[in-house]
N, C-alpha and C. Protein backbone atom coordinates (compact mmCIF):
# COMPACT_ATOMS: atom_id res chain seq x y z
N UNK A 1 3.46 23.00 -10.09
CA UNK A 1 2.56 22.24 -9.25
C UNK A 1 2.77 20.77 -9.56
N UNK A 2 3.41 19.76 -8.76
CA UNK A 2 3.45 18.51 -9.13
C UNK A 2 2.36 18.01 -8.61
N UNK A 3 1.48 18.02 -7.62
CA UNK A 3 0.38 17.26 -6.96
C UNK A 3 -1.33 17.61 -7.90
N UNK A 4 -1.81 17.02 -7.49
CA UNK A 4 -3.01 17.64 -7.96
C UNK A 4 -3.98 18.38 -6.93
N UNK A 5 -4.58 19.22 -7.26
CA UNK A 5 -5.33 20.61 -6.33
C UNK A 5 -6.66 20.09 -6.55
N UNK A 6 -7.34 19.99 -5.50
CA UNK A 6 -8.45 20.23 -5.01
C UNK A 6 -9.78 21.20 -5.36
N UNK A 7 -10.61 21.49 -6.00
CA UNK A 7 -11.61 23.00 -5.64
C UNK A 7 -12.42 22.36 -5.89
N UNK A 8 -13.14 23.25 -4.88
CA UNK A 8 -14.82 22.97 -4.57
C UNK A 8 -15.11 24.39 -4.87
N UNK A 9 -16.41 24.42 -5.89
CA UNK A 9 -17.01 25.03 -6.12
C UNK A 9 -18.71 24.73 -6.20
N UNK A 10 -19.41 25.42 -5.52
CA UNK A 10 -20.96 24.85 -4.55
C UNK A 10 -20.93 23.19 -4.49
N UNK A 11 -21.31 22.94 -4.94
CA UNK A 11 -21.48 20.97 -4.76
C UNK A 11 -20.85 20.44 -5.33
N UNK A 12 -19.96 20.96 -6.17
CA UNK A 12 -18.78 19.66 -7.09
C UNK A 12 -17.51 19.98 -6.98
N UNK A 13 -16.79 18.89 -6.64
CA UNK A 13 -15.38 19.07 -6.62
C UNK A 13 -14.60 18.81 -7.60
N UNK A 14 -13.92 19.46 -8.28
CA UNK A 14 -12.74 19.05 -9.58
C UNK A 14 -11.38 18.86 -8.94
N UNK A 15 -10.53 18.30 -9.93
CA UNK A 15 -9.32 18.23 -9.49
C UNK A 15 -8.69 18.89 -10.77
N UNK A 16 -7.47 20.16 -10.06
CA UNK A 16 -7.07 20.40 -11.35
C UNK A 16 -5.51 20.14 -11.22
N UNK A 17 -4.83 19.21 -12.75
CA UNK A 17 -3.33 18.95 -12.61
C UNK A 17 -2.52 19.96 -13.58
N UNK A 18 -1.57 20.04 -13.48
CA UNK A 18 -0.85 20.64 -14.19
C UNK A 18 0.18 19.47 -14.36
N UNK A 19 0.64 19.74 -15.97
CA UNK A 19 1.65 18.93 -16.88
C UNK A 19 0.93 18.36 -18.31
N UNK A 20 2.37 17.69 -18.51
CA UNK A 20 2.37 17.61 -20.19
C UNK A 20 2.61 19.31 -20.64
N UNK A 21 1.48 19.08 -21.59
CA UNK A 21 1.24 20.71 -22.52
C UNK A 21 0.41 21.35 -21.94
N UNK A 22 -0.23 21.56 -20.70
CA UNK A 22 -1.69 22.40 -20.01
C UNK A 22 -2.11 21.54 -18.87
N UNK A 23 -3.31 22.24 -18.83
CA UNK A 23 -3.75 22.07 -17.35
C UNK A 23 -4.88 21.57 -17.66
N UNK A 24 -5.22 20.58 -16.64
CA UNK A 24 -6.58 19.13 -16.82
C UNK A 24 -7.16 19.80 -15.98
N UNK A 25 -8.33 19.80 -15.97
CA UNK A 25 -9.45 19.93 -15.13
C UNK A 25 -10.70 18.73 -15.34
N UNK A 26 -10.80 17.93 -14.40
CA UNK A 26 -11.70 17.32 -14.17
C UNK A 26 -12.76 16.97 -12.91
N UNK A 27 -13.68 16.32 -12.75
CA UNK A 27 -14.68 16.45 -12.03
C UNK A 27 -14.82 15.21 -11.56
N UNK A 28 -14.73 15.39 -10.24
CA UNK A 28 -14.34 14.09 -9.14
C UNK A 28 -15.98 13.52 -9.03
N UNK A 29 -15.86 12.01 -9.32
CA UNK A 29 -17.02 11.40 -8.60
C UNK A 29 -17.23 10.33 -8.06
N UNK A 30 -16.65 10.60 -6.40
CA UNK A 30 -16.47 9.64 -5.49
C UNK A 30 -14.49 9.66 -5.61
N UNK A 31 -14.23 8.01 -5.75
CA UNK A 31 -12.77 7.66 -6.33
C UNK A 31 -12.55 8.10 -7.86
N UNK A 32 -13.64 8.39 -8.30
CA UNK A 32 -13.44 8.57 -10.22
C UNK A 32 -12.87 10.03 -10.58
N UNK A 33 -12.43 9.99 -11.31
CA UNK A 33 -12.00 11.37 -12.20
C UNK A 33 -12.22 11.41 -13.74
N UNK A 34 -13.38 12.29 -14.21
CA UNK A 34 -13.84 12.29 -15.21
C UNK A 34 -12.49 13.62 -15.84
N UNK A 35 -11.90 13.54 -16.46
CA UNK A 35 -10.69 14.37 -17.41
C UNK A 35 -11.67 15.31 -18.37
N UNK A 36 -11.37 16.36 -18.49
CA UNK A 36 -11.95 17.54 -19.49
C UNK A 36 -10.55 17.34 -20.66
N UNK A 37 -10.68 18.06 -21.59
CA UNK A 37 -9.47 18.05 -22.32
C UNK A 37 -8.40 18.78 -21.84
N UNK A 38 -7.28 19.33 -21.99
CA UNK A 38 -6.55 20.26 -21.40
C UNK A 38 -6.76 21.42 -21.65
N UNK A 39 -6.26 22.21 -21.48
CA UNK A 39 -6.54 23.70 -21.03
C UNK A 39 -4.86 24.43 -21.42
N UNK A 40 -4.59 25.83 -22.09
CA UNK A 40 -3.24 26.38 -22.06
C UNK A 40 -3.85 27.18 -20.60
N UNK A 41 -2.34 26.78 -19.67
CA UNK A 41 -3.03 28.06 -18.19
C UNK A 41 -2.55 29.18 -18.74
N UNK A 42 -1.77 29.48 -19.62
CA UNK A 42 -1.99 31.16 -20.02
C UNK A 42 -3.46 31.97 -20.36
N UNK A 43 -4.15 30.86 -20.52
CA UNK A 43 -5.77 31.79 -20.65
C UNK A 43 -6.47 32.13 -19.59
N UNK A 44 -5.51 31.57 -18.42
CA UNK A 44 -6.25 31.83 -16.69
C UNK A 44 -5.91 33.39 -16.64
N UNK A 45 -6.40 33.97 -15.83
CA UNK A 45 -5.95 35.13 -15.48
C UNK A 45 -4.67 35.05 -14.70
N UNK A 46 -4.03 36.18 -13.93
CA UNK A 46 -3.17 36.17 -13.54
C UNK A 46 -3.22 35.94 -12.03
N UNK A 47 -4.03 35.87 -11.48
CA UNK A 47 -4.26 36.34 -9.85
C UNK A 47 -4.60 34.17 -10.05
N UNK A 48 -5.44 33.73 -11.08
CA UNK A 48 -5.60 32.57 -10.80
C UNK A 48 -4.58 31.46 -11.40
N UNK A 49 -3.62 32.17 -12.18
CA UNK A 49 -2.34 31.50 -12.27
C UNK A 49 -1.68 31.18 -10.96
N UNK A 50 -1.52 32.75 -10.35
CA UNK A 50 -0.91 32.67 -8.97
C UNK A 50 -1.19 31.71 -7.97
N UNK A 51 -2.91 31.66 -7.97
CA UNK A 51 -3.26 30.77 -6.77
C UNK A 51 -2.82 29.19 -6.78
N UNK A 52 -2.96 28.97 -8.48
CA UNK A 52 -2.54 27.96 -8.76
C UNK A 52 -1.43 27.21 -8.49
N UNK A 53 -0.23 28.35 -8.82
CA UNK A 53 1.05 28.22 -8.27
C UNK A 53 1.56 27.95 -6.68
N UNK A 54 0.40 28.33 -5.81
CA UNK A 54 0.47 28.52 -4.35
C UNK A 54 -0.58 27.58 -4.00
N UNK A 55 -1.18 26.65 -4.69
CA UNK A 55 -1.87 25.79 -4.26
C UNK A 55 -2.91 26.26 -3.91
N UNK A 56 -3.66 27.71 -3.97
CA UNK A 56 -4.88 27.95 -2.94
C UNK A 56 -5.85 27.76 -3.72
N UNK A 57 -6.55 26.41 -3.35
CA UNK A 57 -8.13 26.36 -3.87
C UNK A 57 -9.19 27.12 -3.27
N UNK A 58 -8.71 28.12 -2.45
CA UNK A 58 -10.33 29.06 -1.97
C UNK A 58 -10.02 30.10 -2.96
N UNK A 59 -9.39 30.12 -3.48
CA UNK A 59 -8.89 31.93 -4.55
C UNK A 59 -10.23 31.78 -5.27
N UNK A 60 -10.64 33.15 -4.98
CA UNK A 60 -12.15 33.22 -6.23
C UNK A 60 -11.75 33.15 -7.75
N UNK A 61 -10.13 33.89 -8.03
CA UNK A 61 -10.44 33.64 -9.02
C UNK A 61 -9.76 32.48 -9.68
N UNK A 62 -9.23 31.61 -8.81
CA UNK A 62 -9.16 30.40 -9.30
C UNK A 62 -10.28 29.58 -9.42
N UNK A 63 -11.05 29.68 -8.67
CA UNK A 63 -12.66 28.87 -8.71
C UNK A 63 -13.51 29.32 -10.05
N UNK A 64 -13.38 30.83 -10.28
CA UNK A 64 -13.87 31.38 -11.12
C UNK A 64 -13.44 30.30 -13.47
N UNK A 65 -12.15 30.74 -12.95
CA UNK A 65 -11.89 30.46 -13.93
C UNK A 65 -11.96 28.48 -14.24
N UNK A 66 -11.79 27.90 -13.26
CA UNK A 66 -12.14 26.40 -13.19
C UNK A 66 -13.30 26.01 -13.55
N UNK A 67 -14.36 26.96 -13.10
CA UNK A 67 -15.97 26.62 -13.31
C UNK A 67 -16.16 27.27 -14.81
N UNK A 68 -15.37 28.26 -15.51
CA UNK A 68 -15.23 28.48 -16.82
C UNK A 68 -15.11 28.11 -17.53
N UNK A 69 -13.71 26.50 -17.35
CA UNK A 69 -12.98 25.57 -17.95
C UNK A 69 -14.15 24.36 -18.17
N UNK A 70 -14.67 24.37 -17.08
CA UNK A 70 -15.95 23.31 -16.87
C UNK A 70 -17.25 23.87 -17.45
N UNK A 71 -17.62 24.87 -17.73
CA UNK A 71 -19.22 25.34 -18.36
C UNK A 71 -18.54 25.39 -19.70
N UNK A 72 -17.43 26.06 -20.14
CA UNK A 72 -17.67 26.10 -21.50
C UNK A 72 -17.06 24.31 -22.22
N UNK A 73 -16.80 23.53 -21.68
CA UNK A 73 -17.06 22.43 -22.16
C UNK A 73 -18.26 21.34 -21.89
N UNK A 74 -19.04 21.88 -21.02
CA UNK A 74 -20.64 21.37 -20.70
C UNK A 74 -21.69 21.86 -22.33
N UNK A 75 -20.67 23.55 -22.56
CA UNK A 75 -21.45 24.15 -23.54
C UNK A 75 -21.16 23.46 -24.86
N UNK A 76 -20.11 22.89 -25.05
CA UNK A 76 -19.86 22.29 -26.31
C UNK A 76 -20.54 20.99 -26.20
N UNK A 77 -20.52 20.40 -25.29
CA UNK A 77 -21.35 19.02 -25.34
C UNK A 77 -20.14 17.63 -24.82
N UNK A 78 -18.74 17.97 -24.08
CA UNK A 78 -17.94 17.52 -23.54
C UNK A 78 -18.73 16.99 -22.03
């Protein structure tokens, strides 16, 4: 994936990139992009690797696992 992907999940939109060593997930606000730390995408599942690979931000379980990436660093205090 060279571009960065899009998902909306209920009211917030993240952007997730791939490169370097993992995958960024961060949380768009407005023009801003707040960065989470990276992520290994081997801990995605496989169906949301795929979507990833195919660009589809409606895949549930790409949404699934994005909003995962994002609660369990809300839970640490990120």
């Amino acid at each position: 994936m060279s571009e960065d992907l899009t998902v909306q999940i209920d009211s917030e939109t993240y952007v997730v990139r791939q490169g370097g060593e993992g995958l960024q997930v961060g949380r768009q606000n407005g023009d801003e992009v707040a960065w989470l730390d990276e992520v290994d995408p081997a801990l995605l599942s496989e169906d949301a690797r795929a979507a990833l690979a195919e660009g589809d931000s409606s895949n549930l379980a790409l949404q699934t696992a994005i909003g995962g990436i994002v609660q369990a660093e809300v839970e640490r205090g990120g």
